[in-house]
Protein backbone atom coordinates (compact mmCIF):
# COMPACT_ATOMS: atom_id res chain seq x y z
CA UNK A 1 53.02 -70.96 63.68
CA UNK A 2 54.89 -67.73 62.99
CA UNK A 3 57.51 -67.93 59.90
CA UNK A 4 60.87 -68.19 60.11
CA UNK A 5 63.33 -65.56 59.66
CA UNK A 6 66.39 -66.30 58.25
CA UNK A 7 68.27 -63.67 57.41
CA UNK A 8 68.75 -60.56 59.85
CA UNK A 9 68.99 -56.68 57.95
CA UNK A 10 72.29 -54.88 59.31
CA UNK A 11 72.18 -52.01 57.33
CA UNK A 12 72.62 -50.40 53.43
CA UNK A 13 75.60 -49.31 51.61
CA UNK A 14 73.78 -47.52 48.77
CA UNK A 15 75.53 -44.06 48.50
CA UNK A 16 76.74 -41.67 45.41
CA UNK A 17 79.98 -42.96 45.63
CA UNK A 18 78.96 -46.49 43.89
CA UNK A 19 77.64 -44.87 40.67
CA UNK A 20 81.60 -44.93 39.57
CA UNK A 21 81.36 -48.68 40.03
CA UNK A 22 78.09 -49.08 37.96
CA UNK A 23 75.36 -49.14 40.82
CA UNK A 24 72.11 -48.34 39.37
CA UNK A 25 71.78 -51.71 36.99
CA UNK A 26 70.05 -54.24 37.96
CA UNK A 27 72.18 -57.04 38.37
CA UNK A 28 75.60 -54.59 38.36
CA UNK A 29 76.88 -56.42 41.59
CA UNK A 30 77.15 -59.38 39.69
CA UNK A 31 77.38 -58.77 36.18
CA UNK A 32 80.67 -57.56 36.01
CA UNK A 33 83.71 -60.39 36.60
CA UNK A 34 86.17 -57.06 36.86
CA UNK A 35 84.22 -56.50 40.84
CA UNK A 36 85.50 -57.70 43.59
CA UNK A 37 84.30 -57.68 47.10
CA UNK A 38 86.28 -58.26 50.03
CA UNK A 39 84.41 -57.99 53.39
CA UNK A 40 85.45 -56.85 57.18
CA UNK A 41 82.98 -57.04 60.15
CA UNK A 42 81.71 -53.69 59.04
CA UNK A 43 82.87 -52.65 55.91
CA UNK A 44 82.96 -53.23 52.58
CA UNK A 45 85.62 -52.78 49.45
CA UNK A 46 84.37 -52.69 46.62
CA UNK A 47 86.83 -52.36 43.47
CA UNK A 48 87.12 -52.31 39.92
CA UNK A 49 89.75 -52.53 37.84
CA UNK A 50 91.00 -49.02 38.87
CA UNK A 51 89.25 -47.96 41.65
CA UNK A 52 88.62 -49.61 45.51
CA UNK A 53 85.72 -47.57 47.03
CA UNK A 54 85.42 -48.86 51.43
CA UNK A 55 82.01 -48.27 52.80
CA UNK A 56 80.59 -48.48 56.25
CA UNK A 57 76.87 -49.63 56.88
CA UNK A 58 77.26 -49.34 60.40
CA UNK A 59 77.44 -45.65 60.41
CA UNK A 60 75.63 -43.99 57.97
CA UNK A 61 77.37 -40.53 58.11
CA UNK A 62 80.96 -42.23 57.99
CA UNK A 63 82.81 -41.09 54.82
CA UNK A 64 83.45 -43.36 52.19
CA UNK A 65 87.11 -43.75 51.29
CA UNK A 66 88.57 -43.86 47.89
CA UNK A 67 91.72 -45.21 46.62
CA UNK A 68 92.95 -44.96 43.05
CA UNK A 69 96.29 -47.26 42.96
CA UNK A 70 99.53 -45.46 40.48
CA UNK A 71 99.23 -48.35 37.60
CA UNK A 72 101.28 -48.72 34.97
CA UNK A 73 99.64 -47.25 31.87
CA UNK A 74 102.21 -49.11 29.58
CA UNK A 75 101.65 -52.17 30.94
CA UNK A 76 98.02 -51.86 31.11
CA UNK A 77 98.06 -52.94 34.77
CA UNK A 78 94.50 -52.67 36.25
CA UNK A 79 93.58 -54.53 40.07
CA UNK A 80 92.87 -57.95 39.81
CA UNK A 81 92.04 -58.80 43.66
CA UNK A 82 91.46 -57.33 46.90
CA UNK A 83 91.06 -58.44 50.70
CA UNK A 84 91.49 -56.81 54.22
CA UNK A 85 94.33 -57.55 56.52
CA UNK A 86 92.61 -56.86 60.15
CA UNK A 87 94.92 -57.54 63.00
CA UNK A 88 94.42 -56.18 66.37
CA UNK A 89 94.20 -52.79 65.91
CA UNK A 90 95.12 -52.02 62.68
CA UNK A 91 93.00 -52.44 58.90
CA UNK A 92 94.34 -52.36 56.11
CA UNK A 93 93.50 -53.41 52.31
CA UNK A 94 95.47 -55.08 50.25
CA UNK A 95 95.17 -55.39 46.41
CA UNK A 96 96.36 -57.52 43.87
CA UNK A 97 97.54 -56.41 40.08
CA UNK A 98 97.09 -57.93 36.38
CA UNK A 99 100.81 -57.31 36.59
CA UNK A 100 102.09 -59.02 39.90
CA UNK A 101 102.32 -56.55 42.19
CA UNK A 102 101.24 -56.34 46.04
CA UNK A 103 99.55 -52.66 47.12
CA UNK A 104 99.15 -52.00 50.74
CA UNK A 105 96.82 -49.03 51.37
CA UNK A 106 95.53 -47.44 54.84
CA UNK A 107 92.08 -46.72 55.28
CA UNK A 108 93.32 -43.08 54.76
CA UNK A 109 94.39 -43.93 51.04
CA UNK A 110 97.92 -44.33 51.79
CA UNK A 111 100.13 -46.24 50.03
CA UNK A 112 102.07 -48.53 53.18
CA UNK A 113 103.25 -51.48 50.74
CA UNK A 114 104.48 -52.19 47.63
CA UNK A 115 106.23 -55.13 46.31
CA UNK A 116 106.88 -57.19 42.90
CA UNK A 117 106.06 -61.05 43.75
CA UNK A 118 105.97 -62.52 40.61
CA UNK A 119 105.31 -60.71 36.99
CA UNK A 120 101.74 -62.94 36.64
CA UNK A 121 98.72 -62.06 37.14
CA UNK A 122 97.35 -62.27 40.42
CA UNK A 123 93.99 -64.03 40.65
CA UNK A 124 93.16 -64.28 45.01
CA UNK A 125 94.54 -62.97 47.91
CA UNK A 126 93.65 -65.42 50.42
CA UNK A 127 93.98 -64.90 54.35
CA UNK A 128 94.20 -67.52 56.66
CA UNK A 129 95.22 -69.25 60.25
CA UNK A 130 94.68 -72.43 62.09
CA UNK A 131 95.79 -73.11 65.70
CA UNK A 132 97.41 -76.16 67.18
CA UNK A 133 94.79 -78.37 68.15
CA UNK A 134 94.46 -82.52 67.76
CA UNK A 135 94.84 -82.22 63.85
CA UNK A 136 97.44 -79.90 63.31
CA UNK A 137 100.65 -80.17 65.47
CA UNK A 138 101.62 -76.14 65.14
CA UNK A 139 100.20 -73.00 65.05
CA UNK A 140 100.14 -70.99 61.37
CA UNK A 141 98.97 -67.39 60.05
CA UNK A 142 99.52 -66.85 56.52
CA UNK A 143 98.25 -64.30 53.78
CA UNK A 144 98.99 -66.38 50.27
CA UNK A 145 98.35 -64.75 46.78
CA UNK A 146 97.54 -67.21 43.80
CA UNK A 147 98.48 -66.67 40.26
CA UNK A 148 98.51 -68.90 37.17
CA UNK A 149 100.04 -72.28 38.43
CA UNK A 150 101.78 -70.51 41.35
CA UNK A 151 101.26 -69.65 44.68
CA UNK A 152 103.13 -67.62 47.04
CA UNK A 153 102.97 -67.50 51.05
CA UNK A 154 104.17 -64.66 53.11
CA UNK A 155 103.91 -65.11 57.21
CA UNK A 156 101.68 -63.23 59.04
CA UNK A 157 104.01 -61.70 61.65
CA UNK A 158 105.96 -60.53 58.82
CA UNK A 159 102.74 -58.56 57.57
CA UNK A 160 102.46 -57.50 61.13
CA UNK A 161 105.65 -56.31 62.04
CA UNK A 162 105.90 -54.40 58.38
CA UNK A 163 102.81 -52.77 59.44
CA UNK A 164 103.43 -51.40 62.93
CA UNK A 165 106.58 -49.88 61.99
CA UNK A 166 104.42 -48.08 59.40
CA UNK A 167 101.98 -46.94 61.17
CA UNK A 168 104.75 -45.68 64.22
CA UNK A 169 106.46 -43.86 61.58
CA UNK A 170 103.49 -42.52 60.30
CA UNK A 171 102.41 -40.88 63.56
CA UNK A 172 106.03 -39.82 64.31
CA UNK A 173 106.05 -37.71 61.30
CA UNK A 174 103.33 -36.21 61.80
CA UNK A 175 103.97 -34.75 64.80
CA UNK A 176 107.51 -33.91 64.13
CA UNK A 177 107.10 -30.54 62.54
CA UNK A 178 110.88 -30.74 61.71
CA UNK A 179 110.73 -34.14 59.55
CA UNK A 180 112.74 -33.99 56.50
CA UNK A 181 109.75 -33.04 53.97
CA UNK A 182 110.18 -34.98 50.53
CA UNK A 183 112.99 -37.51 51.55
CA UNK A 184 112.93 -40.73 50.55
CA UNK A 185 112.68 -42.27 54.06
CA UNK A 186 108.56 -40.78 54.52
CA UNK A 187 106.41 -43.40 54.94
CA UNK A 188 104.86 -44.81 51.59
CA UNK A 189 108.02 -44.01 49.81
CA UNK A 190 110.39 -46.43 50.97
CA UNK A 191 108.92 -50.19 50.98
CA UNK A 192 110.77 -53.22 52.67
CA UNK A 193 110.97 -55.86 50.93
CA UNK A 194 108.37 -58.74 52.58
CA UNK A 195 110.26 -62.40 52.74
CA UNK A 196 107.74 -65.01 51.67
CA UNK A 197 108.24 -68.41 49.72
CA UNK A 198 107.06 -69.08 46.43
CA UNK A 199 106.18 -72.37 44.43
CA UNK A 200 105.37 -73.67 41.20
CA UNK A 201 102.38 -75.91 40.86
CA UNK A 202 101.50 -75.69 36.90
CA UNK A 203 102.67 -79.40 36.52
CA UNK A 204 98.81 -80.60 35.35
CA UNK A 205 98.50 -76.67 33.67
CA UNK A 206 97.64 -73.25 34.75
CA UNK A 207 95.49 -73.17 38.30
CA UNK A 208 92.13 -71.00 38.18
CA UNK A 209 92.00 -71.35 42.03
CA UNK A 210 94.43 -72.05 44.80
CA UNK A 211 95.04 -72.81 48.54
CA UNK A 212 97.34 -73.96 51.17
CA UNK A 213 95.14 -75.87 53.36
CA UNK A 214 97.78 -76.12 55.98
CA UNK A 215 101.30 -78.07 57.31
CA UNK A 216 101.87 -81.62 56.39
CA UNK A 217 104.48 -84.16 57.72
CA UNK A 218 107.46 -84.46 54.85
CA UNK A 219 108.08 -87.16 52.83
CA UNK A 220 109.25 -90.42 54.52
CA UNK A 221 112.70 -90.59 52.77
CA UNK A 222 113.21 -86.94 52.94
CA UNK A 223 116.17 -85.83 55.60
CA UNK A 224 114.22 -84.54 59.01
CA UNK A 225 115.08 -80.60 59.12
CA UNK A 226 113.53 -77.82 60.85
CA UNK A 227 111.82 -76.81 57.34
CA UNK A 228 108.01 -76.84 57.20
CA UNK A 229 106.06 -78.82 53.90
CA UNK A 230 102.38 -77.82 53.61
CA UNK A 231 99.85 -79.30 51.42
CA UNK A 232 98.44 -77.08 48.73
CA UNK A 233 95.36 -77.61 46.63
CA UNK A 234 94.94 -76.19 43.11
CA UNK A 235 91.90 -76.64 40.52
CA UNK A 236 91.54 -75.84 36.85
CA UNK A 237 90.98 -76.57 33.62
CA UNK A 238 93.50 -79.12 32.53
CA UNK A 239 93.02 -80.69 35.90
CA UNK A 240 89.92 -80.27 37.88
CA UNK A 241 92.02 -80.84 41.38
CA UNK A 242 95.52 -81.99 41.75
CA UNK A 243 97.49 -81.30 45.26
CA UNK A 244 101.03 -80.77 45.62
CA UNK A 245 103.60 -80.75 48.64
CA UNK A 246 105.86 -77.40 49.04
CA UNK A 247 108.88 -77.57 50.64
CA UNK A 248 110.43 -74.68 52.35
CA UNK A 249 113.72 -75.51 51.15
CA UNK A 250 114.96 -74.43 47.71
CA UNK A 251 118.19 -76.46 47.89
CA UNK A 252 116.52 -79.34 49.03
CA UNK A 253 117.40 -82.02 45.96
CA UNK A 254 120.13 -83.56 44.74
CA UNK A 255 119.46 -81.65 41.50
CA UNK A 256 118.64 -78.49 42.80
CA UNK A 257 122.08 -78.24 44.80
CA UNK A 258 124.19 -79.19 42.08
CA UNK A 259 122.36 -76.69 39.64
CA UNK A 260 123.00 -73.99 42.44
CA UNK A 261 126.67 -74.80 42.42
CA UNK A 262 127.44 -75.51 38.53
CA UNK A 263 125.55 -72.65 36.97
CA UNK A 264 126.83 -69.85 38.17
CA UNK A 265 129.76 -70.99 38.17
CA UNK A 266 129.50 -71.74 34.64
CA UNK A 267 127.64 -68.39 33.57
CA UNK A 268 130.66 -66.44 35.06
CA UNK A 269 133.13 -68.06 33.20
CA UNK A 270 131.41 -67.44 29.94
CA UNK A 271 131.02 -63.96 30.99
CA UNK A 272 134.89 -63.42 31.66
CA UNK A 273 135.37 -64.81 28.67
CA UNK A 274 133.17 -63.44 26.54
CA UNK A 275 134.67 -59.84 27.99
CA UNK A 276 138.14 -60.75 27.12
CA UNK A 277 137.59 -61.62 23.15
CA UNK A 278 135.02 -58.63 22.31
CA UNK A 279 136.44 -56.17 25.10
CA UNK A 280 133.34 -53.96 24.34
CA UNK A 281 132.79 -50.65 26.53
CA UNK A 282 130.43 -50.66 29.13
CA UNK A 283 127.28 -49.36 27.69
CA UNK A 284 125.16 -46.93 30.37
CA UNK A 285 123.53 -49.13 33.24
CA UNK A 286 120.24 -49.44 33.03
CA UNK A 287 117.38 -48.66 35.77
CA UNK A 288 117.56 -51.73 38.13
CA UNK A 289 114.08 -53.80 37.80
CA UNK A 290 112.69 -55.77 40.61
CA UNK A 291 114.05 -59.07 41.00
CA UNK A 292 111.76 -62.13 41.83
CA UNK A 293 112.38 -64.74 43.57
CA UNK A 294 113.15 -68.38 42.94
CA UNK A 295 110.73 -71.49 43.15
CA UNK A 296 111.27 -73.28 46.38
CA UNK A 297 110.43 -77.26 45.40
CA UNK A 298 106.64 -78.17 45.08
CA UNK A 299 105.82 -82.00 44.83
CA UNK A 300 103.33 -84.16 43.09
CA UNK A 301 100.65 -85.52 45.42
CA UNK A 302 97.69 -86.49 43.39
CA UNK A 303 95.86 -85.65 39.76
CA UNK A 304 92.17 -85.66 39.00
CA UNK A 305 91.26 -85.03 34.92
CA UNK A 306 87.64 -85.56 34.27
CA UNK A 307 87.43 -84.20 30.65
CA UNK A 308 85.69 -81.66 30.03
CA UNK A 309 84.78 -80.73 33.86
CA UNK A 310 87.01 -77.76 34.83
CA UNK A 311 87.03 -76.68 38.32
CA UNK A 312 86.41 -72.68 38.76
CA UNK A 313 86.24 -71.83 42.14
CA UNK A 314 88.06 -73.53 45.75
CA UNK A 315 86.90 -72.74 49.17
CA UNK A 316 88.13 -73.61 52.52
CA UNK A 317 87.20 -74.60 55.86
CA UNK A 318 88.34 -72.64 58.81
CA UNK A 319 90.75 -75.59 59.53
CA UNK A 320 91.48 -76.11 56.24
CA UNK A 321 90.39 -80.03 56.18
CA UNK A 322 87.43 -79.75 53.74
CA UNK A 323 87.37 -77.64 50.09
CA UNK A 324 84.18 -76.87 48.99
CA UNK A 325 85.46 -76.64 45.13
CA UNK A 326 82.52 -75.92 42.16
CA UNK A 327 83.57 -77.09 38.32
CA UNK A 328 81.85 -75.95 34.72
CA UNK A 329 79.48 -79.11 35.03
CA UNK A 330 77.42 -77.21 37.63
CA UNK A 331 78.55 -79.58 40.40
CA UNK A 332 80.25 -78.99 43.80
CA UNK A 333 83.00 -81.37 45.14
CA UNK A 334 83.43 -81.62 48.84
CA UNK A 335 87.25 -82.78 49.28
CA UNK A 336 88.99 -83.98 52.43
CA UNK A 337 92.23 -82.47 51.74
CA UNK A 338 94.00 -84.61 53.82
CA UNK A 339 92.89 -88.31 52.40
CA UNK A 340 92.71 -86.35 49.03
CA UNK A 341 89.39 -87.94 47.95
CA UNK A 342 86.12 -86.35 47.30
CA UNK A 343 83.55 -87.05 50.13
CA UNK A 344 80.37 -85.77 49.05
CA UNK A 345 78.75 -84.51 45.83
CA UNK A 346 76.34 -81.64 44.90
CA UNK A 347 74.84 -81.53 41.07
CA UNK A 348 72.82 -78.85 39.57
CA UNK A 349 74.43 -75.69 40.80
CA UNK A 350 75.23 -73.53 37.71
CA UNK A 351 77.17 -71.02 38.69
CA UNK A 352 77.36 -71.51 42.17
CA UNK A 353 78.96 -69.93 44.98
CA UNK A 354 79.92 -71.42 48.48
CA UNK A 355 81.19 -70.51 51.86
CA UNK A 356 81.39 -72.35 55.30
CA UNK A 357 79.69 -71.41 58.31
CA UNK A 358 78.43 -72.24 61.72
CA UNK A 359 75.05 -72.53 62.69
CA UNK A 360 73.00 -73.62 66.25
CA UNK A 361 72.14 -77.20 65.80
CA UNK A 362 73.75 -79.18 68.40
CA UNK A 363 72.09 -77.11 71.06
CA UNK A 364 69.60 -79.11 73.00
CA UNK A 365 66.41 -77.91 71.88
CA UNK A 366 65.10 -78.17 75.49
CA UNK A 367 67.17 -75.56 77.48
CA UNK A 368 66.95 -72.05 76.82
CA UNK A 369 69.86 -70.41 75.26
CA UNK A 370 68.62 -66.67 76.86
CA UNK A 371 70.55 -67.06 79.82
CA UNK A 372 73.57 -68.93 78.47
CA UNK A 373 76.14 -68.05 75.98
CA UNK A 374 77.13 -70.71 73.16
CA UNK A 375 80.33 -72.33 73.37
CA UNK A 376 82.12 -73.74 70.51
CA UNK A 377 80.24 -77.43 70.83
CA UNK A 378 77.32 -76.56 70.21
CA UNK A 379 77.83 -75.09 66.50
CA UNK A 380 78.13 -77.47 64.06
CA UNK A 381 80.00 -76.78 60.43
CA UNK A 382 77.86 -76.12 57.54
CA UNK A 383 78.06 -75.17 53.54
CA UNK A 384 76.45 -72.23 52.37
CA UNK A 385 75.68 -72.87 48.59
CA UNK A 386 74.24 -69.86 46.77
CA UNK A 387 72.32 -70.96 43.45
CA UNK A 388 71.86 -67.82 41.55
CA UNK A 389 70.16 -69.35 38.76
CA UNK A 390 67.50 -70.99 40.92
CA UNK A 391 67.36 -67.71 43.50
CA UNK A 392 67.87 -69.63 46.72
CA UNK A 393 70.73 -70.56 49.28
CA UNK A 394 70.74 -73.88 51.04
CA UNK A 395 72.87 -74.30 54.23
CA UNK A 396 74.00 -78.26 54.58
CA UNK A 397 75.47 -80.24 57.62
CA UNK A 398 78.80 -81.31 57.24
CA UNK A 399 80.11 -83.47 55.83
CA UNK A 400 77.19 -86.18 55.25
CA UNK A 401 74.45 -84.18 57.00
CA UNK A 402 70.76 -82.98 55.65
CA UNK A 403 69.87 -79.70 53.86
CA UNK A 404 69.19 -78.05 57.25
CA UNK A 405 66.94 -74.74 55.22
CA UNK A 406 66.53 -72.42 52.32
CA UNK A 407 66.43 -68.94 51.68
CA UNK A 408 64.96 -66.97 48.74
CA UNK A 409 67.54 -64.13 47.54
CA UNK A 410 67.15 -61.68 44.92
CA UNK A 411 68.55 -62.11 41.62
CA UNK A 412 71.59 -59.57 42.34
CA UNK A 413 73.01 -60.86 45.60
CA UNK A 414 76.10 -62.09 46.66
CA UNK A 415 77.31 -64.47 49.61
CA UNK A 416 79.86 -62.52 51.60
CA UNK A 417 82.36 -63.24 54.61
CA UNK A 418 84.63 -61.23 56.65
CA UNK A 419 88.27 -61.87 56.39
CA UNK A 420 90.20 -63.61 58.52
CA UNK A 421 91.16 -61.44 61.85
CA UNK A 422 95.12 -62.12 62.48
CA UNK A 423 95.48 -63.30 66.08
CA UNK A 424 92.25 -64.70 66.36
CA UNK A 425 93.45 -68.55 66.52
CA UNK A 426 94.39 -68.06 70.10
CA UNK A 427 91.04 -66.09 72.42
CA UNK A 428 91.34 -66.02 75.38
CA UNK A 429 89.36 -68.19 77.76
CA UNK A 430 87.23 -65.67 79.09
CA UNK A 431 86.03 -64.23 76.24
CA UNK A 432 82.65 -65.98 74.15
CA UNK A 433 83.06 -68.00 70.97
CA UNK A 434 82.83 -65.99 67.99
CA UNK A 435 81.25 -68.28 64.52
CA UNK A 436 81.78 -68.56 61.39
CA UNK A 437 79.22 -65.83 59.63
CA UNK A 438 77.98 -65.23 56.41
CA UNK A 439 76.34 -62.14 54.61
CA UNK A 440 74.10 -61.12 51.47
CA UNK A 441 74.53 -58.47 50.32
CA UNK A 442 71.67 -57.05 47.90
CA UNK A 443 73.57 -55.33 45.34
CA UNK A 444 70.76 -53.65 43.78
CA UNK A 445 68.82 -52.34 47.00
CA UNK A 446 72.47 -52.13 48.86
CA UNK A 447 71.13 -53.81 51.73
CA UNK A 448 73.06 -56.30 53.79
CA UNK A 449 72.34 -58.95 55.83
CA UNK A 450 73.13 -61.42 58.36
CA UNK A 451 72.10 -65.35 58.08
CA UNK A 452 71.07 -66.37 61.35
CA UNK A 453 73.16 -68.89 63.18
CA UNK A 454 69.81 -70.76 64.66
CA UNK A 455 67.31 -72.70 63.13
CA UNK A 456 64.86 -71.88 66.22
């Protein structure tokens, strides 16, 4: 019987260019908690904390870009998270700072985006959609950055929109010879301002991990309004999972409304007054800073402590129904996020690592899949777990299903998946199914790999 192959080569990123991010250690893909890796269909960023290096394995010859972000040297501001933004045509990275700032960059190096959301540091940039189907009522895109017991949402058509006009501007100055060279309306100079919502959720202590995992109805006493609640899911140390419900609103309560009325109200008067007794001279105005905006209302859903388990790292399912969360115990949680309970239980994964996929097993093992192209049926929802400390990945059925294989990976590898592809909740009829994947990469031979959707 010939042996199966699980995994399937795609190609090797090892160039120069990777020395600068400490290639040539064993182990240097992993080693260091300042890399990040954020993964497209075929490229990779690779960053540290002042550098994002993009590299192709699909084309050998194609030139690696570099981009070294302006941070503030005072501040000691250094990037803290990365991910693409892939829409239809357009790619673009975005990158997250120790300081709270969102940085936009073309794959040319340019600057597109730059914009203050909160002065925290910014721990994942997270990238998501689901489409309305029999669970959830509406359709929703969303790119959502997570900092210490906060998380922030911006729309994706926002994203979108900001980007396009970039990009037409872009071109249109570039071939208009007579553009106004150094004004403050070239692209990259002048930045919009993105609208998003913002919410605390550091009620059971500071989050190590965040997500939305999607809409929810509102509460049963709460006023019906056009304003959407969704259901967000944080871990950490003080609480290994606790879930909250954010409101759009941030004039929603009783409390909130009459604080919105009363204090400025009241800090005005004090200011008139305060003017009229010291009648001081106006000392020289000061360079305006960026402003940040309020907390819309985030509500207590549930609590789990389980001292001293802390939970580290929170993944989600493409619909956002399961979180496949890992804690310091070296166990991994499987959590319906809509019940709120735990479903399943993994123990003895130090370190571990997981992502969801799709594999092949619902296809009847008697007909031939040459001929006929998969449709979304026959894949069935799996958990990639990579154990680094025993050297293997398993792939498991969801949610109660067997171990369905395992693969051997070397020491210095790392389970990848491309980012979420904006517009993608919607293909058309006509066109095939595309899964769930999931890559290793090799750090220390640079080669990358595919694991093969079918067990056959």
């Amino acid at each position: 019987m010939a042996k199966r192959i699980h995994l399937t080569e795609l190609g090797c990123i090892a160039c120069e260019e990777l020395s600068e991010l400490g290639a040539g250690k064993e182990g240097w893909l992993v080693d260091d908690p300042n890399l990040l890796c954020a993964l497209d269909s075929h490229s990779l960023a690779i960053a540290n904390r002042f550098l994002i290096l993009v590299v192709t394995w699909a084309d050998p010859d194609a030139p690696r870009v570099k981009i070294r972000p302006d941070l503030s040297p005072i501040e000691a501001e250094s990037i803290t998270a990365i991910e693409w933004l892939v829409f239809d045509d357009v790619r673009v990275i975005a990158a997250g700072t120790s300081c709270g700032y969102l940085l936009v960059y073309s794959l040319a190096g340019d600057l597109i985006h730059k914009q203050l959301v909160y002065p925290s540091r910014i721990l994942k940039l997270r990238v998501r959609g689901t489409k309305k189907d029999v669970i959830q009522e509406t359709s929703s895109e969303e790119f959502c950055i997570v900092m210490p017991g906060i998380i922030a949402r911006f729309d994706g058509s926002n994203i979108q929109s900001m980007l396009q006009k970039w990009f037409q501007e872009s071109n249109s100055h570039f071939w208009d010879q007579k553009s106004k060279k150094g004004s403050s309306d070239e692209p990259g100079n002048s930045h919009q301002r993105l609208p998003y919502q913002i919410w605390n959720v550091n009620k059971y202590g500071t989050c190590a991990d965040a997500a939305i995992t999607g809409i929810m109805p509102p509460p049963l006493l709460e006023l019906q309004s056009s304003q959407r609640y969704y259901c967000a899911v944080t871990i950490g140390e003080d609480a290994v999972i606790s879930a909250y419900r954010l409101s759009e609103d941030r004039s929603r309560s009783l409390v909130g409304a009459i604080l919105s009325k009363v204090v400025p109200a009241t800090v005005s008067t004090i200011a008139s007054f305060s003017k009229m007794i010291w009648r001081s001279d106006q000392s020289p105005k000061k360079k305006p800073q960026a402003k940040t905006q309020s907390f819309a209302r985030a509500s207590s859903l549930t609590c789990i402590k389980d001292y001293p388990r802390k939970g580290e790292k929170l993944t989600l399912s493409p619909s956002g129904t399961l979180a496949a969360i890992t804690d310091s115990l070296g166990r991994i949680l499987l959590l319906d996020t809509q019940a709120l309970v735990v479903v399943r239980l993994w123990k003895g994964y130090r370190d571990a690592s997981c992502v969801f996929m799709e594999m092949l097993v619902k296809k009847d093992k008697g007909k031939s899949i040459s001929y006929t192209e998969p449709v979304k049926g026959d894949y069935c929802l799996c958990l990639a777990i990579h154990a680094p400390r025993k050297g293997i990945i398993e792939v498991w059925q969801m949610r109660t299903g067997p171990r369905l294989l395992t693969i051997q990976c070397a020491k210095g590898s790392k389970l990848l998946q491309p980012s979420y592809r904006f517009g993608s909740t919607s293909p058309s009829s006509s066109s095939p199914y595309i899964p769930l994947e999931v890559f290793l990469l090799n750090g220390d031979s640079g080669q990358i790999s595919m694991l093969n959707r079918s067990l056959h």
